[in-house]
Protein backbone atom coordinates (compact mmCIF):
# COMPACT_ATOMS: atom_id res chain seq x y z
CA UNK A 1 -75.74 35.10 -21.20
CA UNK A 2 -73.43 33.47 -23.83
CA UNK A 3 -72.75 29.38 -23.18
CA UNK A 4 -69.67 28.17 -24.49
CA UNK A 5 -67.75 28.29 -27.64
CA UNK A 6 -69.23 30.85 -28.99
CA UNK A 7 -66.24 33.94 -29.39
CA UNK A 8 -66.11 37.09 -31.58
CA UNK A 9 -63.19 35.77 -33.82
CA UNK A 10 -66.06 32.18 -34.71
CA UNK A 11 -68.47 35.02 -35.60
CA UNK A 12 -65.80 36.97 -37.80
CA UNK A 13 -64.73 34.31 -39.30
CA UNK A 14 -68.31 32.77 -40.51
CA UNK A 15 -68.75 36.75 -41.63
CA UNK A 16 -65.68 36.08 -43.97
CA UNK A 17 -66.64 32.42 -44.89
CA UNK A 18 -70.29 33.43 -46.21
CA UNK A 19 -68.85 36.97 -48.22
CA UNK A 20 -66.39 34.32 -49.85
CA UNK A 21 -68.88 31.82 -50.50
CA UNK A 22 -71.50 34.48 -51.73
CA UNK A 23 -68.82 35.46 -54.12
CA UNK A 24 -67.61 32.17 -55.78
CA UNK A 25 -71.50 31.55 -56.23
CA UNK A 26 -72.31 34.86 -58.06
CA UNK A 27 -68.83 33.89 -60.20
CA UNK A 28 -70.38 30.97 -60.92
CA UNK A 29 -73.92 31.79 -61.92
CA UNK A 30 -72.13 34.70 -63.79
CA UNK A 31 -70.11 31.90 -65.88
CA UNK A 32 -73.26 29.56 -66.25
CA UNK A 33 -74.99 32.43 -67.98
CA UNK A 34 -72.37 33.44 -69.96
CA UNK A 35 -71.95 29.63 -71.33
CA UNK A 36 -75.68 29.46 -71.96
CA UNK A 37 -75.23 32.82 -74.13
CA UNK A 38 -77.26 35.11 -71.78
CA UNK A 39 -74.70 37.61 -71.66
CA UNK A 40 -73.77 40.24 -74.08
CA UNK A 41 -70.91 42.19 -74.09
CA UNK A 42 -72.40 46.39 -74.96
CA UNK A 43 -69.10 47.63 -75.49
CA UNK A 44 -69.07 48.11 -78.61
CA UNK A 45 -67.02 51.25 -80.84
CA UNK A 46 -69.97 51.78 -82.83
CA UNK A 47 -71.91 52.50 -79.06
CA UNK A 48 -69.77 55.95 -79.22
CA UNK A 49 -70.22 57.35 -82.47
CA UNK A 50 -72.61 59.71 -82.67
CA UNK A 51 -76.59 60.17 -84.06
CA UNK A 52 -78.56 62.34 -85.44
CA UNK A 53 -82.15 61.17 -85.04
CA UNK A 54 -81.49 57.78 -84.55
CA UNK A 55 -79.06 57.16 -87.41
CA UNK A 56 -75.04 57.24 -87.21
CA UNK A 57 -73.18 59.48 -88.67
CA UNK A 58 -71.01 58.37 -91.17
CA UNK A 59 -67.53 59.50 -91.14
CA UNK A 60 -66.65 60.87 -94.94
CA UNK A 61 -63.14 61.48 -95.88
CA UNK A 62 -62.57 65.01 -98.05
């Protein structure tokens, strides 16, 4: 038995409150980390070039 004030647009509502909240906090750990440098950006050209054993081809010109 429900007692009053409690309604499924108060529950929707929280649902939407917390998903936004949850998502400005991950934004914001995201941008502390990346201002203490514990981010790295890996993409980088030389990520697509290709190897042979290990070592990168080098591109020669004829």
């Amino acid at each position: 038995m429900r007692t009053g004030g409690e309604t499924d647009i108060n529950h929707v509502k929280a649902s939407a409150a917390m998903i936004v909240l949850l998502l400005v906090l991950l934004l914001l750990l995201l941008g502390a980390a990346s201002g203490l440098g514990l981010t790295a950006d890996s993409r980088d050209s030389a990520d697509w070039k290709p190897t042979d054993d290990g070592h990168r081809w080098r591109s020669r010109t004829c």
